[in-house]
Protein backbone atom coordinates (compact mmCIF):
# COMPACT_ATOMS: atom_id res chain seq x y z
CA UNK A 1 157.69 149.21 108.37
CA UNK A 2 156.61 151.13 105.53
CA UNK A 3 157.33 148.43 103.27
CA UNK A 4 154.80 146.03 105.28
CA UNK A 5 152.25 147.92 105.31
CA UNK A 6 152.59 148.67 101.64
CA UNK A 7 152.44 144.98 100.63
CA UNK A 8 149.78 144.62 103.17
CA UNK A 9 147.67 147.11 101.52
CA UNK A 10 148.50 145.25 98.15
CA UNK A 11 148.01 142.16 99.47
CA UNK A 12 144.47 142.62 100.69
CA UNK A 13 143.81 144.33 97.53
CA UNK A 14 144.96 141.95 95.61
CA UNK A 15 142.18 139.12 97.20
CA UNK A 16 139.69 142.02 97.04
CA UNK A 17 140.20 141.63 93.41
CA UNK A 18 140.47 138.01 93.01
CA UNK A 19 137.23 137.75 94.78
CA UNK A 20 135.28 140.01 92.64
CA UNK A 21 136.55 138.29 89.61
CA UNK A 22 135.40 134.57 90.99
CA UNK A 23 132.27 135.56 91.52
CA UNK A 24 131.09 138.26 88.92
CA UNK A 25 131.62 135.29 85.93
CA UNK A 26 129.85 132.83 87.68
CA UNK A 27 126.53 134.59 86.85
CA UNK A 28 127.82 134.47 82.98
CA UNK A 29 128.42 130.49 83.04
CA UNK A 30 125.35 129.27 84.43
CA UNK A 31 123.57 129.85 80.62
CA UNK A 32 126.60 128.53 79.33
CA UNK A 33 125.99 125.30 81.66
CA UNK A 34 122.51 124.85 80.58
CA UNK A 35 123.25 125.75 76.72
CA UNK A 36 126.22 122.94 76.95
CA UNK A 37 123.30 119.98 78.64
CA UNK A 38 120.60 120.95 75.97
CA UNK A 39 123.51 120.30 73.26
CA UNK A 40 124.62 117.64 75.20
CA UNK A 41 120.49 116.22 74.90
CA UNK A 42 120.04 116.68 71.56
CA UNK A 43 123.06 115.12 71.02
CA UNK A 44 122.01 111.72 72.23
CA UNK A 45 118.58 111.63 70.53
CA UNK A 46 117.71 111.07 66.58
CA UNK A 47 114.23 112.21 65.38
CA UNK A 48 112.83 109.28 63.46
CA UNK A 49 109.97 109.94 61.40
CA UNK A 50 107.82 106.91 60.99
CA UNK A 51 105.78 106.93 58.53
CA UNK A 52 108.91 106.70 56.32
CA UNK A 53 109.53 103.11 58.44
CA UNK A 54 105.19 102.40 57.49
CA UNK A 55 102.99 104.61 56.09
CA UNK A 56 100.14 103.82 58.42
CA UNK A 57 102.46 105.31 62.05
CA UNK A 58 101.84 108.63 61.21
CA UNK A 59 103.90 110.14 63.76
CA UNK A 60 107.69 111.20 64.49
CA UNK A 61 109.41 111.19 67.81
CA UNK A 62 112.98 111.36 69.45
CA UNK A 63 114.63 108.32 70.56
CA UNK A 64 118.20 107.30 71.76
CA UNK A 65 120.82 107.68 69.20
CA UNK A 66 121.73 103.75 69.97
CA UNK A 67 118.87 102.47 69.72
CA UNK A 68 117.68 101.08 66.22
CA UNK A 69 114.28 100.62 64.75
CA UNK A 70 112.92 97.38 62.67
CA UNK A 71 109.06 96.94 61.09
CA UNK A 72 107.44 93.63 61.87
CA UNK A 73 105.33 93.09 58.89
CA UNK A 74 103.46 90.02 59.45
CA UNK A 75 102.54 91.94 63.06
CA UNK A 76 102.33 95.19 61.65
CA UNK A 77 104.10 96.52 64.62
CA UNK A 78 107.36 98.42 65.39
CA UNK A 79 110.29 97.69 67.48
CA UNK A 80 113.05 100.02 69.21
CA UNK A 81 115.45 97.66 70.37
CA UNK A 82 119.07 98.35 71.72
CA UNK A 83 121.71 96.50 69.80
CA UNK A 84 124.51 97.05 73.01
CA UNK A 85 122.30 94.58 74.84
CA UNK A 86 123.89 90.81 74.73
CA UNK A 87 120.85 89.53 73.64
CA UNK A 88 120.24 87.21 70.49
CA UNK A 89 117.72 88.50 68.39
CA UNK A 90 116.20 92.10 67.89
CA UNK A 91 112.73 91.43 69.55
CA UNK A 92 114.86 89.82 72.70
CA UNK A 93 116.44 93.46 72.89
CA UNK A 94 113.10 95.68 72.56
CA UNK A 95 112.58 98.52 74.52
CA UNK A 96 109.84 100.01 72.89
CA UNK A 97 106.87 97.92 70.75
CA UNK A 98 104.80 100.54 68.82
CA UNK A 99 101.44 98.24 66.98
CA UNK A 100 98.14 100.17 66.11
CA UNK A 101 94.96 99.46 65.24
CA UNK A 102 91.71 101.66 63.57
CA UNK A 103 88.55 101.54 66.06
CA UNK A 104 85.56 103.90 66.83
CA UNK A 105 86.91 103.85 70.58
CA UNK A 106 89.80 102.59 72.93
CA UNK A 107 89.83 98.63 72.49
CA UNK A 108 91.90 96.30 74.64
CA UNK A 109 92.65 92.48 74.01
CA UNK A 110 90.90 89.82 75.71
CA UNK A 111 93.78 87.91 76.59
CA UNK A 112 95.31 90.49 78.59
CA UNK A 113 94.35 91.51 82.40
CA UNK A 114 94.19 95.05 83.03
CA UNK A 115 95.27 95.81 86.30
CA UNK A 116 95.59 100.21 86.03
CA UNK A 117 93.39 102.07 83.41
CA UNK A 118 94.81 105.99 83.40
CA UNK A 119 93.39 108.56 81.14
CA UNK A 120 95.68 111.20 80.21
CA UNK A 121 96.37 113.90 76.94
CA UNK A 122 99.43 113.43 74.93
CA UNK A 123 99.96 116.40 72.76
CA UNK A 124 96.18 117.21 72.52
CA UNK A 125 95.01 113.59 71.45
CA UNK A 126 92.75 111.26 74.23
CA UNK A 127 95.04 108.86 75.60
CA UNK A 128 95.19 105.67 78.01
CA UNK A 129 97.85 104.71 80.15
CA UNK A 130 97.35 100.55 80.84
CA UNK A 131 98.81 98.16 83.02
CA UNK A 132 98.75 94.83 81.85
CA UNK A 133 99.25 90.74 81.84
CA UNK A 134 98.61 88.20 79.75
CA UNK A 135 95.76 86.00 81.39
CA UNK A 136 97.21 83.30 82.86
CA UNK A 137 96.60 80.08 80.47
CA UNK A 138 97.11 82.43 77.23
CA UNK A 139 99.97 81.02 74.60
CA UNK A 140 102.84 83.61 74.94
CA UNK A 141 102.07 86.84 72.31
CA UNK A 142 103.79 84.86 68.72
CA UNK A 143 106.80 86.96 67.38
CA UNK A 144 106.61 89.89 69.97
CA UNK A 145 108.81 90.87 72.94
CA UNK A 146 108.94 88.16 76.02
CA UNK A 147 108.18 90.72 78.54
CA UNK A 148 105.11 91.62 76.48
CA UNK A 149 104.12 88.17 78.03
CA UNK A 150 104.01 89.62 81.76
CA UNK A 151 103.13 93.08 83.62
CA UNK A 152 103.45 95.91 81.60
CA UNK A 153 102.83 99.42 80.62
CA UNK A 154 101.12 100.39 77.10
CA UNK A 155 100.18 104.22 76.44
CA UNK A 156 97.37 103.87 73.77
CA UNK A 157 96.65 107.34 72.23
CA UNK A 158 93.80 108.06 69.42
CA UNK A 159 94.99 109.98 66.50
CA UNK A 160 91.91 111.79 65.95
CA UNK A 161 88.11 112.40 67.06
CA UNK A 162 86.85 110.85 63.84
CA UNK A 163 85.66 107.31 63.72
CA UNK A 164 86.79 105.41 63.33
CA UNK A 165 90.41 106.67 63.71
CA UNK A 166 93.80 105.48 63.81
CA UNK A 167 95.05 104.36 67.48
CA UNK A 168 99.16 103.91 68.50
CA UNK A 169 99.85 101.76 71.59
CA UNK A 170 103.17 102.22 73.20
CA UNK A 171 104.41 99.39 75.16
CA UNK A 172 107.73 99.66 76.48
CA UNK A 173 109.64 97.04 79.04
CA UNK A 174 109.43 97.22 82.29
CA UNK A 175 113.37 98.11 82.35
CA UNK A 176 112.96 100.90 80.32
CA UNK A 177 113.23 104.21 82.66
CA UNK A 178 110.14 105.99 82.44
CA UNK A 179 112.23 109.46 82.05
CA UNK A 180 113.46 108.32 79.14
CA UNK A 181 110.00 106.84 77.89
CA UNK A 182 108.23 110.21 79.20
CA UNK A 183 110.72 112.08 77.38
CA UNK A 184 109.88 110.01 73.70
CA UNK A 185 106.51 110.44 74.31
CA UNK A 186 107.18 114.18 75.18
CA UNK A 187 108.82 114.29 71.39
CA UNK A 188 105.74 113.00 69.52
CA UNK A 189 104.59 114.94 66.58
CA UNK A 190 101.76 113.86 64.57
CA UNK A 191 100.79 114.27 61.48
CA UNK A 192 97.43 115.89 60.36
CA UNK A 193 95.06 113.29 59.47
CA UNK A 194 91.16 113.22 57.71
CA UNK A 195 90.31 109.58 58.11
């Protein structure tokens, strides 16, 4: 009877113990967790700087290690395209077209509709978040992504208060997530600029 009781006793002292030791280390891991999916993050972006790809995009940002970046010089424009896409061409895989343009204020083109108009501050500079078509009637946009030819979003953001002053316009494709364009846009730096 003895001998019951004793392993009883050690028993319930043993699941005392186990118990204590499942959940004391649980409060140590949950850094751990969040340390690992911040490595994991960082992991799956490359900083690009861009000026290196054109002098005149005087910004850097973060962007999906598989995507890939080409200049359009008779546009003047950039594209972030994903090469896993079973597209043909570079343009027919863009995710992101980057073109800018040096104004006294926010311009927009004629050819486009403007159906939402949303100011907003991106990393202290005046920004515009459009939604836009191309006016019915228009030839497509020459050399530039087809779904630059329908609805759209384009974040246009002034570099600085001079004028006139450099402005970036973001358009990305409508199947783009807009975490993952929030978060690239979230990464801009820009460079200090005088003119």
């Amino acid at each position: 009877m003895k001998i019951i009781f004793v392993i009883g006793i050690s028993i319930f002292i043993f699941v005392i113990a186990l118990g204590i030791i499942y959940f004391l280390p649980q409060k140590d891991k949950a850094p751990v967790m969040q340390n690992t999916e911040l490595n994991k993050t960082e992991s799956t972006v490359k900083l690009l700087d861009f000026s290196k790809i054109n002098s005149e995009f005087l910004f850097s940002a973060k962007i999906p290690k598989g995507f890939e970046v080409e200049y359009i010089p008779q546009l003047k424009a950039i594209n972030i395209y994903d090469p896993s896409l079973d597209r043909q061409t570079n343009i027919e895989k863009s995710q992101l077209y980057i073109s800018f343009f040096k104004a006294s204020k926010f311009l927009t083109l004629s050819t486009v509709d403007i159906t939402r108009q949303d100011k907003a501050a991106i990393k202290g500079h005046e920004a515009i978040l459009y939604e836009i078509t191309k006016k019915d009637g228009v030839p497509n946009f020459a050399g530039q992504p087809i779904w630059r030819n329908f609805k759209h979003q384009a974040l246009d953001i002034r570099l600085t208060s001079n004028s006139p002053s450099y402005f970036y316009s973001f358009a990305h494709t409508p199947d783009l997530e807009e975490k993952l364009f929030n978060d690239i846009m979230d990464s801009l730096v820009f460079m200090s600029q005088t003119d």
